[in-house]
C-alpha atoms as a PDB file:
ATOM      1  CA  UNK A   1      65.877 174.235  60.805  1.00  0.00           C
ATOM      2  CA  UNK A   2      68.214 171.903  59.076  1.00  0.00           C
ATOM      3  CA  UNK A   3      70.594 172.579  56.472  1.00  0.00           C
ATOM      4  CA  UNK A   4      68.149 171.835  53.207  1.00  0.00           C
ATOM      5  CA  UNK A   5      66.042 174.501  54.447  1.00  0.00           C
ATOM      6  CA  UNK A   6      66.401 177.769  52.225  1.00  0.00           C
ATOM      7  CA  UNK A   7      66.460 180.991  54.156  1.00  0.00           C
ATOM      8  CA  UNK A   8      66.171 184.298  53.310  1.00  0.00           C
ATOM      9  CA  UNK A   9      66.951 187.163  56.525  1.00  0.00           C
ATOM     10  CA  UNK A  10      66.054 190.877  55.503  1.00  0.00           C
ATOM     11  CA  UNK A  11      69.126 193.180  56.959  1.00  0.00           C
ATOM     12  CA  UNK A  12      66.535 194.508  59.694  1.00  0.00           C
ATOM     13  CA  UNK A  13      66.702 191.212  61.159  1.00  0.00           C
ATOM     14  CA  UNK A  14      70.198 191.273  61.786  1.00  0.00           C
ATOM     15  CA  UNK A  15      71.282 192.226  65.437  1.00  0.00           C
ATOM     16  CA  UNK A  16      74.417 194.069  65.992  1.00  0.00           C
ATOM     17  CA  UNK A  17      76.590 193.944  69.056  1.00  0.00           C
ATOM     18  CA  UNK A  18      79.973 195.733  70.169  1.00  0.00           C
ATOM     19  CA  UNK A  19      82.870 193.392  70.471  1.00  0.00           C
ATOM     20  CA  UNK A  20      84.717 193.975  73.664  1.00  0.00           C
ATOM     21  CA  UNK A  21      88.498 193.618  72.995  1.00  0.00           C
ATOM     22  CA  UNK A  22      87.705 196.162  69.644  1.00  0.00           C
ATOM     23  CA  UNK A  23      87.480 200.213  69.764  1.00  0.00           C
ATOM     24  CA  UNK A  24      84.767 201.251  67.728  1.00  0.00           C
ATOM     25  CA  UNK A  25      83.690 197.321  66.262  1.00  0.00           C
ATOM     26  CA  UNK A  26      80.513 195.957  65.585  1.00  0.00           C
ATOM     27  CA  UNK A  27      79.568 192.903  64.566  1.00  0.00           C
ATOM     28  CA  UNK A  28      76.337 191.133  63.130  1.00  0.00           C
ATOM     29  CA  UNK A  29      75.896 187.738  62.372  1.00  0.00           C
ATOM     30  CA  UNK A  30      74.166 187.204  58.819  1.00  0.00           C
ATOM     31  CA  UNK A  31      74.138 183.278  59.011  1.00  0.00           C
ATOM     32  CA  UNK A  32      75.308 180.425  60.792  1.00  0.00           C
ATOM     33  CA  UNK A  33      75.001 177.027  61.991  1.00  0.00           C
ATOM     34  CA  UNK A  34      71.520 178.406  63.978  1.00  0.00           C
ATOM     35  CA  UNK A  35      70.069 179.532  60.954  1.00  0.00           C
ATOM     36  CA  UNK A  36      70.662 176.052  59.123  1.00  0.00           C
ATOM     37  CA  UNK A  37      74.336 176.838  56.991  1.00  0.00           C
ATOM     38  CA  UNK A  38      76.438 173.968  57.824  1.00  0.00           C
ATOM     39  CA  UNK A  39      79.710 174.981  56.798  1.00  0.00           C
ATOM     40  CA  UNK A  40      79.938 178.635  56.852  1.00  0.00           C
ATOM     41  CA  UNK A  41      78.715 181.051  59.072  1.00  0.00           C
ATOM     42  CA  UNK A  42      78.844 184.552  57.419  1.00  0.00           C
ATOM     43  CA  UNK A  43      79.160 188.125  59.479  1.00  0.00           C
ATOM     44  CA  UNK A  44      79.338 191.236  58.767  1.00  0.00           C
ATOM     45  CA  UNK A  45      81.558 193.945  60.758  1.00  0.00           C
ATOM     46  CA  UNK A  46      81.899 197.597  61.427  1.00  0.00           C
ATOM     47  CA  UNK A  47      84.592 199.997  62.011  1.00  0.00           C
ATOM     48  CA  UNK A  48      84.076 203.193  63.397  1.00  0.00           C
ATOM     49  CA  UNK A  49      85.941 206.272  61.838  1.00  0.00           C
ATOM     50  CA  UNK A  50      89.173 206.672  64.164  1.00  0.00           C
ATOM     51  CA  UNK A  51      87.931 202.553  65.350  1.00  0.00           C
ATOM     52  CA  UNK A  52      90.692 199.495  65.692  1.00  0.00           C
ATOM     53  CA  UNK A  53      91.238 195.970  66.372  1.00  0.00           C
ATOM     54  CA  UNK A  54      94.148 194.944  68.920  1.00  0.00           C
ATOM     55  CA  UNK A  55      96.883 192.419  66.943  1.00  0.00           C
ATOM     56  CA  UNK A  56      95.010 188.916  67.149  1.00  0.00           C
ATOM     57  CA  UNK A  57      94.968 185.411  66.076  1.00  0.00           C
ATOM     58  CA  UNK A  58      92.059 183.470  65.271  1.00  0.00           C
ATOM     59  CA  UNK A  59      92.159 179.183  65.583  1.00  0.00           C
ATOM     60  CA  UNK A  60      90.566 179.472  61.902  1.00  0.00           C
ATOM     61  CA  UNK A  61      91.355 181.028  58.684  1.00  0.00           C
ATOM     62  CA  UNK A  62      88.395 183.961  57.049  1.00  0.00           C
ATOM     63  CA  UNK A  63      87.817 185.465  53.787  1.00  0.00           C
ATOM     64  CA  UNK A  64      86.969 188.845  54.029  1.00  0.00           C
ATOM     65  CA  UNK A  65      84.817 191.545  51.488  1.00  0.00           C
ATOM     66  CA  UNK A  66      85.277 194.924  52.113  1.00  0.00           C
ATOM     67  CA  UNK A  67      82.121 196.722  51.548  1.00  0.00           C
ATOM     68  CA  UNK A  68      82.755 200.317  52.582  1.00  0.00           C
ATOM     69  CA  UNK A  69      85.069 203.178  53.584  1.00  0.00           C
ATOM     70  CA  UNK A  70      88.893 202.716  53.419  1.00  0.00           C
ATOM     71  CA  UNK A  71      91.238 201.036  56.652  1.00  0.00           C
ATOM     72  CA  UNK A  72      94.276 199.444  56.972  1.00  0.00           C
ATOM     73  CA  UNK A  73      94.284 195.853  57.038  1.00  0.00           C
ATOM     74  CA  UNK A  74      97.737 194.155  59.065  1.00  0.00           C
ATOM     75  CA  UNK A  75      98.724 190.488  58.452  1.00  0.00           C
ATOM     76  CA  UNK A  76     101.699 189.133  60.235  1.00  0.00           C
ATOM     77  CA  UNK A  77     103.180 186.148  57.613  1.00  0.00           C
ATOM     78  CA  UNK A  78     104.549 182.701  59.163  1.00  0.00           C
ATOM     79  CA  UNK A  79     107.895 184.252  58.163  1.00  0.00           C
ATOM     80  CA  UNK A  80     107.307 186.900  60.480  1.00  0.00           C
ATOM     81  CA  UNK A  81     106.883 189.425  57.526  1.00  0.00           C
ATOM     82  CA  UNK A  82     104.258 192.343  58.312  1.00  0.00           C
ATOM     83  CA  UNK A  83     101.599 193.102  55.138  1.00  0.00           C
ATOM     84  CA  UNK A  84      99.651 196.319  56.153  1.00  0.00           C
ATOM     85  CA  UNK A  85      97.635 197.578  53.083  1.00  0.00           C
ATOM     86  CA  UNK A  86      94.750 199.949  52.761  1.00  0.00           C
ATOM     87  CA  UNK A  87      91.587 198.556  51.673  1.00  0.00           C
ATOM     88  CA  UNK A  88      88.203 199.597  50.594  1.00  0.00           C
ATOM     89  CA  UNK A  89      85.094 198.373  49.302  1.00  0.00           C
ATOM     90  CA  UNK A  90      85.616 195.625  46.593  1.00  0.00           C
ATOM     91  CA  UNK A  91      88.884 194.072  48.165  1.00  0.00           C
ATOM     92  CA  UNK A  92      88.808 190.862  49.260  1.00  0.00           C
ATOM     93  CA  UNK A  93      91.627 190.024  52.415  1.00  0.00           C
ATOM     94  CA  UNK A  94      92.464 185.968  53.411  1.00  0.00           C
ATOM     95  CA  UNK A  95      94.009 185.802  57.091  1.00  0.00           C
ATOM     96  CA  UNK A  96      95.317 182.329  57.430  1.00  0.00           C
ATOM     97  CA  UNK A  97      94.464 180.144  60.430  1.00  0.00           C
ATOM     98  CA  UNK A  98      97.103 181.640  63.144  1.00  0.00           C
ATOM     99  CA  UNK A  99      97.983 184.738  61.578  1.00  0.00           C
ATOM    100  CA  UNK A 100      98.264 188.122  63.782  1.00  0.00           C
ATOM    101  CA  UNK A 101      96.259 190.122  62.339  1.00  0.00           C
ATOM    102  CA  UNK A 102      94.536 193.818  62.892  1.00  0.00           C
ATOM    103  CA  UNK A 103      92.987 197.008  61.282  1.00  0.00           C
ATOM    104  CA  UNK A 104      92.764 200.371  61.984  1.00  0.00           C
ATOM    105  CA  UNK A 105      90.312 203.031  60.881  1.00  0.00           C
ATOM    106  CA  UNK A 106      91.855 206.246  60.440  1.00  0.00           C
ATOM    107  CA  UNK A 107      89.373 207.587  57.671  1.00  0.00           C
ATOM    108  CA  UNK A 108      86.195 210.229  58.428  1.00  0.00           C
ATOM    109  CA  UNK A 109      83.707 206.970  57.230  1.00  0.00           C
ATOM    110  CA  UNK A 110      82.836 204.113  58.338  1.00  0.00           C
ATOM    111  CA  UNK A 111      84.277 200.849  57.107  1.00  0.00           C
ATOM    112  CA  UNK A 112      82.647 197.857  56.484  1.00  0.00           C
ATOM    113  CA  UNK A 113      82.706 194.296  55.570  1.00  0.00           C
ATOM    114  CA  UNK A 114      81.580 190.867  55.305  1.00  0.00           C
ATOM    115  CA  UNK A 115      83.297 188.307  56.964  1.00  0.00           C
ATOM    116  CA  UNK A 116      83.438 184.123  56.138  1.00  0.00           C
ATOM    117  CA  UNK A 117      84.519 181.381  58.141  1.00  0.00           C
ATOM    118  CA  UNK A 118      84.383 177.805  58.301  1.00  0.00           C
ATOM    119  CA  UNK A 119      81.766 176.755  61.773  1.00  0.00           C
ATOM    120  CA  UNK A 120      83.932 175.079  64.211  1.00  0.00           C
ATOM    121  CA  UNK A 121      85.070 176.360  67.772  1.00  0.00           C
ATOM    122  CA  UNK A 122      87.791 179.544  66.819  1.00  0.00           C
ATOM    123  CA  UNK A 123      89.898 180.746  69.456  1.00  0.00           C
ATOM    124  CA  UNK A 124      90.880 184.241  69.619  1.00  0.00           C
ATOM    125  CA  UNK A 125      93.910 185.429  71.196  1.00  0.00           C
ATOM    126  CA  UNK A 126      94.798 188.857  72.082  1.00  0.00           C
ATOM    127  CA  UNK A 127      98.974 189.305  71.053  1.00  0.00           C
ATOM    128  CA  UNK A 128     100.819 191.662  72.959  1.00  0.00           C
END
């Protein structure tokens, strides 16, 4: 497939998977590179009620919608200064390349949201 061919993928051909270093994370991929975007590759994540993410940097920055249920969102600034907001569907979050970053899901629902970054190789490190 190359990247002038449209595509269309209905949401029960999306496959979801657990990801390891997360409690209570899922994550799909909608598109990416193997589907024929060339720039983007767009996912969409879980959180499980009570669910979190571990503090975390990723090599790349992402853009983030928040399509359901309410969690906190934590972005460690270059300054060192900690933004940790509750979000919920209709926000929109941008965690800069390098950032720590993590959420928590303290709410009864589950959250969700979709997820954008640039294709590339993205390291993610775990921060103690």
């Amino acid at each position: 497939m190359t990247a002038e061919t449209p595509l269309i993928r209905q949401a029960s051909e999306i496959a979801y998977e657990s990801v390891d270093a997360a409690d209570g994370l899922e994550k799909g991929v909608l598109l990416d590179e193997t589907h024929g975007a060339s720039n983007l590759a767009l996912r969409r994540f879980t959180i499980a009620p009570g669910g979190s993410v571990p503090k975390h940097t990723n090599e790349i920055e992402h853009e983030q919608y928040v399509l359901a249920g309410e969690y906190t969102v934590g972005i460690e600034g270059e300054d060192g200064e900690v933004t940790e907001q509750t979000v919920s569907a209709g926000d929109a979050v941008h965690i800069p390349a390098g950032a720590v970053h993590w959420y928590q899901n303290d709410g009864d629902e589950e959250g969700a949201f979709i997820c954008a970054v640039p294709l590339g190789d993205d390291e993610i490190a775990l921060v103690e």
